[in-house]
PDB file of N, CA and C in Angstrom:
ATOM      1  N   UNK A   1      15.812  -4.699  -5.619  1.00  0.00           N
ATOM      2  CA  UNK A   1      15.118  -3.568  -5.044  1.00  0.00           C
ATOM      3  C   UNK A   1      14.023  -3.071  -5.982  1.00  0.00           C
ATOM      4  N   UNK A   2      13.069  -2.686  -5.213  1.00  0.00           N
ATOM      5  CA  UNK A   2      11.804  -2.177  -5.875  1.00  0.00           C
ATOM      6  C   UNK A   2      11.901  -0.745  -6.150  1.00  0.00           C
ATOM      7  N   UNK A   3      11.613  -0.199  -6.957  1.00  0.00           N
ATOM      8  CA  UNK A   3      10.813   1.502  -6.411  1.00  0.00           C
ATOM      9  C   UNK A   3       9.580   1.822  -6.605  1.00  0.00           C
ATOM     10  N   UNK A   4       9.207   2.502  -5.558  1.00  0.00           N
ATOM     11  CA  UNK A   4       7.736   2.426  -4.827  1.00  0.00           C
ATOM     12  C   UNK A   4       6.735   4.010  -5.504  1.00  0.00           C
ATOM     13  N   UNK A   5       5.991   4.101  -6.262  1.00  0.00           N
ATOM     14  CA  UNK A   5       5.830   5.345  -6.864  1.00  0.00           C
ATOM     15  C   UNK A   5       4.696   5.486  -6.559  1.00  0.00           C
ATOM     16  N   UNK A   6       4.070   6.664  -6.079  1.00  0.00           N
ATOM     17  CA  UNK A   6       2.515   6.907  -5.283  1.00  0.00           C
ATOM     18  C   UNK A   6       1.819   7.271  -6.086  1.00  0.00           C
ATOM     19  N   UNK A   7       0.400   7.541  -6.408  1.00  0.00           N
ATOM     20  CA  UNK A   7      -0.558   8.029  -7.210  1.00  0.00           C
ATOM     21  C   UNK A   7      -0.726   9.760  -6.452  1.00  0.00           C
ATOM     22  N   UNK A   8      -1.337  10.226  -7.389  1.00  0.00           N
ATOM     23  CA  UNK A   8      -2.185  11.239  -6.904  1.00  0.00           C
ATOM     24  C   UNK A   8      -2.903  11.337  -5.631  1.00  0.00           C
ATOM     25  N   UNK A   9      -3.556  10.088  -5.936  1.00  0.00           N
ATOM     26  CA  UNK A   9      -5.264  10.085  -5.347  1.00  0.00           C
ATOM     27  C   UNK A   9      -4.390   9.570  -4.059  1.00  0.00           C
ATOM     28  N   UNK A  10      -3.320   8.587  -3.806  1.00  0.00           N
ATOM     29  CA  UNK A  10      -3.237   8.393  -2.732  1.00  0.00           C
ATOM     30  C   UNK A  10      -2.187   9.500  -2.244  1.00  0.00           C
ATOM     31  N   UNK A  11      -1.383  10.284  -2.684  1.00  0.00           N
ATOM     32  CA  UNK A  11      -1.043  11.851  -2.325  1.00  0.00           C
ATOM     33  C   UNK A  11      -2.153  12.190  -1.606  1.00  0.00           C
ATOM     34  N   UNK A  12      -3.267  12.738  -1.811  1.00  0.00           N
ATOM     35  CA  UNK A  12      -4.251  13.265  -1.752  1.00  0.00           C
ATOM     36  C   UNK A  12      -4.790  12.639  -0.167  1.00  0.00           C
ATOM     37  N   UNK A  13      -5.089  11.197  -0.300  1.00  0.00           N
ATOM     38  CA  UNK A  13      -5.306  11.232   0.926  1.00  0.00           C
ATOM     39  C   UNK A  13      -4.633  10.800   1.774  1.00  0.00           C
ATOM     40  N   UNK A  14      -3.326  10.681   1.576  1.00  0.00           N
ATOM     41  CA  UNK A  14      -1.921  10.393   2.471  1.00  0.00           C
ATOM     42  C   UNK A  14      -2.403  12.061   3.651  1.00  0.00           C
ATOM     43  N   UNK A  15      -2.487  12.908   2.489  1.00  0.00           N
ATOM     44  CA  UNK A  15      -2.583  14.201   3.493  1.00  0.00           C
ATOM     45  C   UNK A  15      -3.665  14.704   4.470  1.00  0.00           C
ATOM     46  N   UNK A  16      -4.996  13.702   3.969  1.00  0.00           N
ATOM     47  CA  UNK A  16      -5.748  13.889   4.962  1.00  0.00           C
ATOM     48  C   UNK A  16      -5.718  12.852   6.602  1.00  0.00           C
ATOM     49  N   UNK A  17      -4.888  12.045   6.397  1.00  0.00           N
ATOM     50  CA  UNK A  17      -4.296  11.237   7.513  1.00  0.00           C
ATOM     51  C   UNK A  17      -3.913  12.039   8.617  1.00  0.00           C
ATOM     52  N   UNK A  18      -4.077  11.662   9.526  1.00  0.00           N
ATOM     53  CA  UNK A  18      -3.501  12.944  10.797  1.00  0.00           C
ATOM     54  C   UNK A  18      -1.541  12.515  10.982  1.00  0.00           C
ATOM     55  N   UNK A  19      -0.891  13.896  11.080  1.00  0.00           N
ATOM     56  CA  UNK A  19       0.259  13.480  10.827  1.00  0.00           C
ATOM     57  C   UNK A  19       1.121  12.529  11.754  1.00  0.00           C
ATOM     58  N   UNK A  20       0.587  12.256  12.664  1.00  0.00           N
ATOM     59  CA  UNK A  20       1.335  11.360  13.796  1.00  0.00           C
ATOM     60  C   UNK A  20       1.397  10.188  13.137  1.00  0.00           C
ATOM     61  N   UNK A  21       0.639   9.940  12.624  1.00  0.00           N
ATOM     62  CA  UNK A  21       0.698   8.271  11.460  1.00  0.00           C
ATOM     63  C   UNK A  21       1.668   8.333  10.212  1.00  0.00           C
ATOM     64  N   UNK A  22       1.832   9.577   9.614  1.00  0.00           N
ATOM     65  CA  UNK A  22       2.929   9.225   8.298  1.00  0.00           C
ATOM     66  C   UNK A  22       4.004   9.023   8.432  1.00  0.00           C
ATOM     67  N   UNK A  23       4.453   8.946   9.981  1.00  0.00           N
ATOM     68  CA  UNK A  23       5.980   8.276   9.578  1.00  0.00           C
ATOM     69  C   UNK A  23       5.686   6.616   9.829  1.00  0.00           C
ATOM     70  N   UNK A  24       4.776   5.924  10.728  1.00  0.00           N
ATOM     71  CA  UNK A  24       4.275   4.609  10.559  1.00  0.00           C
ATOM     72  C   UNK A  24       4.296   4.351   9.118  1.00  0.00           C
ATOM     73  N   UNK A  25       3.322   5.291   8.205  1.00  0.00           N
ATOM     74  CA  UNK A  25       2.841   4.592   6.381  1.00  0.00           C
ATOM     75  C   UNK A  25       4.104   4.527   6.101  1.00  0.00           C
ATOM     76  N   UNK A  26       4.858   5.739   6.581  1.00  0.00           N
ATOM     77  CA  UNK A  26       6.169   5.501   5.199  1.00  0.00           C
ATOM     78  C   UNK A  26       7.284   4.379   5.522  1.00  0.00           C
ATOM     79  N   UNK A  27       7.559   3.744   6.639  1.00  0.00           N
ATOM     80  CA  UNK A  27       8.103   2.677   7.252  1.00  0.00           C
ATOM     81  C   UNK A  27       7.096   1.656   6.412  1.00  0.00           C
ATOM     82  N   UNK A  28       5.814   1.511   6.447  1.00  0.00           N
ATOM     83  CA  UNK A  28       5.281   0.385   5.886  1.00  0.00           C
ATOM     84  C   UNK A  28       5.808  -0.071   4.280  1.00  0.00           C
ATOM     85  N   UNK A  29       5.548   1.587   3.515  1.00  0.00           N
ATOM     86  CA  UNK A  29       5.881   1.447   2.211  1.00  0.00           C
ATOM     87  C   UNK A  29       7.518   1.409   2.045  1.00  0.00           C
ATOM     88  N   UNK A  30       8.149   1.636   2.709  1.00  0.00           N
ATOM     89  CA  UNK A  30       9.346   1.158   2.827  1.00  0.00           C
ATOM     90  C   UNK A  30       9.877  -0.004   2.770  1.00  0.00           C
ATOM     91  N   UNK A  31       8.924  -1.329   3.260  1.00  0.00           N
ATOM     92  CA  UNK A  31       8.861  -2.634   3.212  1.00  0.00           C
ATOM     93  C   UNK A  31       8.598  -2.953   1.856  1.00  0.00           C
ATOM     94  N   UNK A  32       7.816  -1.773   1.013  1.00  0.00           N
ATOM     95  CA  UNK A  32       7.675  -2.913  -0.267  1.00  0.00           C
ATOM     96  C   UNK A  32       9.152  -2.905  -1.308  1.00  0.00           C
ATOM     97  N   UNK A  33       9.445  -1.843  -0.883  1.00  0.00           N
ATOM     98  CA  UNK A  33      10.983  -1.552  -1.746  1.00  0.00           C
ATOM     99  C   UNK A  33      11.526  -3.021  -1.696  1.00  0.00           C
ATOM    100  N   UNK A  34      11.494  -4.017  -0.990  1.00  0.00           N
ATOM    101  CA  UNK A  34      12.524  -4.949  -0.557  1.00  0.00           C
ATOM    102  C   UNK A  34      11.978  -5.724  -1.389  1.00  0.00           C
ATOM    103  N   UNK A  35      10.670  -6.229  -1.039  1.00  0.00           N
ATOM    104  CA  UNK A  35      10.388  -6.932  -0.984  1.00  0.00           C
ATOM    105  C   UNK A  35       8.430  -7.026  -1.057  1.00  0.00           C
ATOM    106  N   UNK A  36       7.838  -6.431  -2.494  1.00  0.00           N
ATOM    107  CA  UNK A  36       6.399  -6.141  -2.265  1.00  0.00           C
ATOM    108  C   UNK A  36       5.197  -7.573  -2.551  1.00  0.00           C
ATOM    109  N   UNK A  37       5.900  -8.635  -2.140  1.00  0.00           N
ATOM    110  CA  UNK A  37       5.197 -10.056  -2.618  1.00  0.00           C
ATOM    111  C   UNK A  37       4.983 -10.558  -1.465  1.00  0.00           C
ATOM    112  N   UNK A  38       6.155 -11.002  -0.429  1.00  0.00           N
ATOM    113  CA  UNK A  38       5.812 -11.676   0.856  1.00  0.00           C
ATOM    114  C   UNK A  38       5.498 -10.996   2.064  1.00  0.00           C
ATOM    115  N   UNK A  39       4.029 -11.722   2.405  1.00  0.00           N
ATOM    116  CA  UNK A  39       4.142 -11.691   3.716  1.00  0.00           C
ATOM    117  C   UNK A  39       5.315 -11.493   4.923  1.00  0.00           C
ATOM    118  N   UNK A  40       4.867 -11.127   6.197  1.00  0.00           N
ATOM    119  CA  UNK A  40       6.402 -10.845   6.759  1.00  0.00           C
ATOM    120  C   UNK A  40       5.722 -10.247   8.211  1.00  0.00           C
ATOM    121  N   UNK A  41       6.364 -10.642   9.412  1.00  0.00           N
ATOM    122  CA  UNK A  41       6.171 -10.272  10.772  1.00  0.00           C
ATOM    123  C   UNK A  41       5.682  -8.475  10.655  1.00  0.00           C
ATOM    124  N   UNK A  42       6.762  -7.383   9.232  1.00  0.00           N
ATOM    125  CA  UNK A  42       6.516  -6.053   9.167  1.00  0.00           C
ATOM    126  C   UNK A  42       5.915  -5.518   8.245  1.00  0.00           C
ATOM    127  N   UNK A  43       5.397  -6.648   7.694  1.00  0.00           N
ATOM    128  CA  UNK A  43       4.722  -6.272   6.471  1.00  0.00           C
ATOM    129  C   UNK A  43       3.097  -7.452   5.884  1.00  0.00           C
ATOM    130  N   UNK A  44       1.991  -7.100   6.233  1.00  0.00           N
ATOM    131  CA  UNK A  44       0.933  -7.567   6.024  1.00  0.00           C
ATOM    132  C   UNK A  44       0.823  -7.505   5.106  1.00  0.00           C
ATOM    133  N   UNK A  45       0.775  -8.103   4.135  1.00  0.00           N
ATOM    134  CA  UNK A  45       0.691  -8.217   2.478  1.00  0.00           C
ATOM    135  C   UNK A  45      -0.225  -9.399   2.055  1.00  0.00           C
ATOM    136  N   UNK A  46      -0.965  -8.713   1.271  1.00  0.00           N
ATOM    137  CA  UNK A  46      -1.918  -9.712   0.835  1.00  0.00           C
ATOM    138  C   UNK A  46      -2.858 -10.003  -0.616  1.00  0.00           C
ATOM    139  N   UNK A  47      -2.253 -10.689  -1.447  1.00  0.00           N
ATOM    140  CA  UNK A  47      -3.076 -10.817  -3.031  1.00  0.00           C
ATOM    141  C   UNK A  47      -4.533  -9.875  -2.865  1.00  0.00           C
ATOM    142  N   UNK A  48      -5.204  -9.179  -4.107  1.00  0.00           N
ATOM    143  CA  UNK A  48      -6.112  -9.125  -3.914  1.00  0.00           C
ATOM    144  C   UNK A  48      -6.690  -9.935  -5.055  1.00  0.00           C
ATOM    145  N   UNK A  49      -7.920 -11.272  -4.634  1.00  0.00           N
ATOM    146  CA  UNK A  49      -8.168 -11.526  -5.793  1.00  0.00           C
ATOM    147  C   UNK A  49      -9.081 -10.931  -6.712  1.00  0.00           C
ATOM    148  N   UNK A  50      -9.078 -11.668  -8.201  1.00  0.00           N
ATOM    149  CA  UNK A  50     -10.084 -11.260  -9.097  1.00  0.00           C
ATOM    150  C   UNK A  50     -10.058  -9.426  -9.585  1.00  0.00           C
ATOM    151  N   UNK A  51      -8.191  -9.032  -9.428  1.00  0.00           N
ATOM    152  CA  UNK A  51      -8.138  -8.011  -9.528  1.00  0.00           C
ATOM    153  C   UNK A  51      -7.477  -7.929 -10.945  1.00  0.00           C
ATOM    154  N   UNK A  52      -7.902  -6.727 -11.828  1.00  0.00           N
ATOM    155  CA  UNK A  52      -6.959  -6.342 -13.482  1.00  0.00           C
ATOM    156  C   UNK A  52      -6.480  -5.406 -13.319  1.00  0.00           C
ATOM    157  N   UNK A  53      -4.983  -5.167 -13.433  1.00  0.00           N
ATOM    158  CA  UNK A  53      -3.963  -5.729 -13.186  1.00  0.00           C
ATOM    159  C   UNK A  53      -4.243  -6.140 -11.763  1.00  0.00           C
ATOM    160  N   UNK A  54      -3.116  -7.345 -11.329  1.00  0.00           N
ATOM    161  CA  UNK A  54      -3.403  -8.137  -9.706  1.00  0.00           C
ATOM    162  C   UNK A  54      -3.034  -7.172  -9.442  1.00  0.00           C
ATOM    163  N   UNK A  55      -3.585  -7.094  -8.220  1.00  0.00           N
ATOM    164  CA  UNK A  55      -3.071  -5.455  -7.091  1.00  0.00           C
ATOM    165  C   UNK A  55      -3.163  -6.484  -5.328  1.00  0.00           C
ATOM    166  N   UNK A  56      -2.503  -5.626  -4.698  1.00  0.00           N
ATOM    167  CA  UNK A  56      -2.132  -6.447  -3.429  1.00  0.00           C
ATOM    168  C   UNK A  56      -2.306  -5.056  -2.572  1.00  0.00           C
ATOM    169  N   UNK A  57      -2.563  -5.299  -0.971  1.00  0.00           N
ATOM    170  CA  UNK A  57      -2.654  -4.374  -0.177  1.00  0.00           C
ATOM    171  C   UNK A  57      -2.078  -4.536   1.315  1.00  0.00           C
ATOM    172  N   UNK A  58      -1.624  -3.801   1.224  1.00  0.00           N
ATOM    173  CA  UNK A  58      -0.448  -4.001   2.902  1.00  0.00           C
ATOM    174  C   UNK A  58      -1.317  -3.381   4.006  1.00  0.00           C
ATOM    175  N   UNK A  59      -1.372  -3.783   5.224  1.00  0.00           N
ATOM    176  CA  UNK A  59      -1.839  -3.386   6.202  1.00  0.00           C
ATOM    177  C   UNK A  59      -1.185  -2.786   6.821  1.00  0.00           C
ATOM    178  N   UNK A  60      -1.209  -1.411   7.244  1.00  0.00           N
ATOM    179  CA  UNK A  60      -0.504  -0.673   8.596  1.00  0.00           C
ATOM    180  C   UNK A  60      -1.238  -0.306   9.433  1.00  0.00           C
ATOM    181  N   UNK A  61      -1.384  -0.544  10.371  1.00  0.00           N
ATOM    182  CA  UNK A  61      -1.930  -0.318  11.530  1.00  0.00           C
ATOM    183  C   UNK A  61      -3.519  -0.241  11.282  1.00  0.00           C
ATOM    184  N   UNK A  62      -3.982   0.691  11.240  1.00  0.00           N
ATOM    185  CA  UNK A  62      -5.665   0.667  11.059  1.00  0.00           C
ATOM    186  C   UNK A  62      -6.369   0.794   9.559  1.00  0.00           C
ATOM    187  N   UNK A  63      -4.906   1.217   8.831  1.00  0.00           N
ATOM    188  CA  UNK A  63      -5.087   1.491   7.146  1.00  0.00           C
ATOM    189  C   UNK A  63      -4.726   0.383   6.339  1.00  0.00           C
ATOM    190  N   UNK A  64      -5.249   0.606   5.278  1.00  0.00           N
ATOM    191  CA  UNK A  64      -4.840  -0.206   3.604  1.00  0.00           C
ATOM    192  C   UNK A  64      -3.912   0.793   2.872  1.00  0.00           C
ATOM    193  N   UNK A  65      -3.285   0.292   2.488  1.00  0.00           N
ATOM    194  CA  UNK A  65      -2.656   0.230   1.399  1.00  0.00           C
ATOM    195  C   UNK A  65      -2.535  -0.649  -0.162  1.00  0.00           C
ATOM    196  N   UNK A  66      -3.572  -0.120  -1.097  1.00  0.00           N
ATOM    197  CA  UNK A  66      -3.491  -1.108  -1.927  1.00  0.00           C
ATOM    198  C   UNK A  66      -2.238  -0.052  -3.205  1.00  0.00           C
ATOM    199  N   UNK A  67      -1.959  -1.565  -3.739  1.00  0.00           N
ATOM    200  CA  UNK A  67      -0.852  -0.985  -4.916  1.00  0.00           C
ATOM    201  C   UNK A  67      -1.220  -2.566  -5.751  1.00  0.00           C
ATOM    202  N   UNK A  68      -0.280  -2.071  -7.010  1.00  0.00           N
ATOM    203  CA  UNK A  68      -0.094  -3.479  -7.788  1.00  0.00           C
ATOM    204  C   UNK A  68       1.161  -2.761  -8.372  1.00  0.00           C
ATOM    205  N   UNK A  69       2.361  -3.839  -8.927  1.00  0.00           N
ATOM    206  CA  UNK A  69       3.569  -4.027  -9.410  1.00  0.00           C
ATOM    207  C   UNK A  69       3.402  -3.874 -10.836  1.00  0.00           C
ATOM    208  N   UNK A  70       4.515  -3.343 -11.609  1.00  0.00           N
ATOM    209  CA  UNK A  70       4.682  -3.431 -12.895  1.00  0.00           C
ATOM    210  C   UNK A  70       6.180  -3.516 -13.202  1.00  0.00           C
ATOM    211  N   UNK A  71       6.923  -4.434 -13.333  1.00  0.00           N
ATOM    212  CA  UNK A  71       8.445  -5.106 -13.148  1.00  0.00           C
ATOM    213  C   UNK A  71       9.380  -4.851 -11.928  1.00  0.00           C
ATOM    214  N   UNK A  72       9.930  -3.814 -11.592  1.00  0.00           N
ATOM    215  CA  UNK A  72      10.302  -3.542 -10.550  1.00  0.00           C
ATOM    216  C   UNK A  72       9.658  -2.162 -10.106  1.00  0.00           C
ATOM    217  N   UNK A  73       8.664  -1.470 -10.629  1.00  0.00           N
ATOM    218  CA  UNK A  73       8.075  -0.516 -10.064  1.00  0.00           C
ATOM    219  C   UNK A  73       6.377  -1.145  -8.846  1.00  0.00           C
ATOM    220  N   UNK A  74       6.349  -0.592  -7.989  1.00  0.00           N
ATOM    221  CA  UNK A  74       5.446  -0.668  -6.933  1.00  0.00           C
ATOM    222  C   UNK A  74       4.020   0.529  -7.127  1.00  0.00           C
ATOM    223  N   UNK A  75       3.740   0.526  -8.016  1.00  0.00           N
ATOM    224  CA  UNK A  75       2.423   1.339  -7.214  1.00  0.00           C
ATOM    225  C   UNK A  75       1.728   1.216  -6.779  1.00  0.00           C
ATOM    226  N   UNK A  76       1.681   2.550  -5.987  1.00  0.00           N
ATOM    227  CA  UNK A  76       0.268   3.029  -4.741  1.00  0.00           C
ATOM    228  C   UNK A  76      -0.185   3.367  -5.467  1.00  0.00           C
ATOM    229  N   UNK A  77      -1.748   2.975  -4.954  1.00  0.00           N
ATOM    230  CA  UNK A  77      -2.754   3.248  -5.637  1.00  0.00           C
ATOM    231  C   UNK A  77      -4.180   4.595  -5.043  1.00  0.00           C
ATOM    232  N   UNK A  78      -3.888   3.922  -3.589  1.00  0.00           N
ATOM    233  CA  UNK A  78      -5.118   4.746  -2.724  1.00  0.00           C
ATOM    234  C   UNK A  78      -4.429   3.995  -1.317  1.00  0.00           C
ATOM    235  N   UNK A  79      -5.248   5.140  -0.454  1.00  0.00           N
ATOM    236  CA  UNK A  79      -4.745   4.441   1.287  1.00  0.00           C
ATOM    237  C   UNK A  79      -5.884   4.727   1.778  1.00  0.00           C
ATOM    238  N   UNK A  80      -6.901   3.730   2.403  1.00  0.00           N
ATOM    239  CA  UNK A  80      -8.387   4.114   2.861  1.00  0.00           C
ATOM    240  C   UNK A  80      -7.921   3.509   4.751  1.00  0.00           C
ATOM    241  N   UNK A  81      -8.783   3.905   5.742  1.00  0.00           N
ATOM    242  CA  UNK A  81      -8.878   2.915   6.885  1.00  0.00           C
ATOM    243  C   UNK A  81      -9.798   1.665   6.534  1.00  0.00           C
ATOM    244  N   UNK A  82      -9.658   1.036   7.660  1.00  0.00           N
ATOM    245  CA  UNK A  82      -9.841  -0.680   7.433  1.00  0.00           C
ATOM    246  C   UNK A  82     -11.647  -0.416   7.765  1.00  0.00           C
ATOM    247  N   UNK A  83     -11.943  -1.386   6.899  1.00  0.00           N
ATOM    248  CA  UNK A  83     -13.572  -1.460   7.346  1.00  0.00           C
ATOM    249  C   UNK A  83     -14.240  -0.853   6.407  1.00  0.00           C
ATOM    250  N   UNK A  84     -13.497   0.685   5.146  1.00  0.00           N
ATOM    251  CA  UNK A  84     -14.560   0.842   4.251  1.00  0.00           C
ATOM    252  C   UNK A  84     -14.371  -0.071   2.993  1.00  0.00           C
ATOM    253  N   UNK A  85     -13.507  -1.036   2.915  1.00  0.00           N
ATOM    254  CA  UNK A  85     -13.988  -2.311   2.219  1.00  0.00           C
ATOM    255  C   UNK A  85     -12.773  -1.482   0.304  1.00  0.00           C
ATOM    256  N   UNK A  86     -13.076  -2.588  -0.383  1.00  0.00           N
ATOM    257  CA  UNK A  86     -11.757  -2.045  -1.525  1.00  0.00           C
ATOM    258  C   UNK A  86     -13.307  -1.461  -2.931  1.00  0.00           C
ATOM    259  N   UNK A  87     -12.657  -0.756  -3.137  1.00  0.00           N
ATOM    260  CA  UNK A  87     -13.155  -0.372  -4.746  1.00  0.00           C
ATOM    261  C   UNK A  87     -12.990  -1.488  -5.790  1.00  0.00           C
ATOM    262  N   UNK A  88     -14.104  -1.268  -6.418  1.00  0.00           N
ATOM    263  CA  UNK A  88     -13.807  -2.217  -7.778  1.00  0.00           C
ATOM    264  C   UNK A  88     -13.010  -1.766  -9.085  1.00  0.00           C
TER     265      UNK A  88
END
């Protein structure tokens, strides 16, 4: 088992999300507890390359989720919608 620990910044805009969607995110991030490496029918997971530290980002529904791992901890990093593309 993983544990999944959020940033600030994605605090921050977890709350500007309209609330009908945060119980969808938190079911998503719930998936990484298990399991934050594979792909999976409930979980869109995907390397990001050419990233320091590697960081990976799960898809829920119209959002990102990027995080990267540090032994069995998961962090979130930020949660943007799909289409404004990842930060460097």
């Amino acid at each position: 088992m993983f544990q999944v620990l959020a940033s600030r910044t994605f605090q921050k805009q977890f709350n500007d999300i309209p609330n009908r969607l945060h119980n969808r995110i938190r079911k998503g991030l719930k998936e990484l507890e298990s399991d934050p490496y594979t792909p999976r029918s409930n979980a869109d997971i995907k390397q990001l390359n050419d990233t320091n530290p590697l960081k990976y980002r799960i898809k829920i529904g119209e959002y990102m989720v990027i995080y990267y791992i540090e032994g069995k901890v998961v962090k979130i990093i930020e949660i943007f919608i799909r289409g404004r593309g990842y930060r460097e």
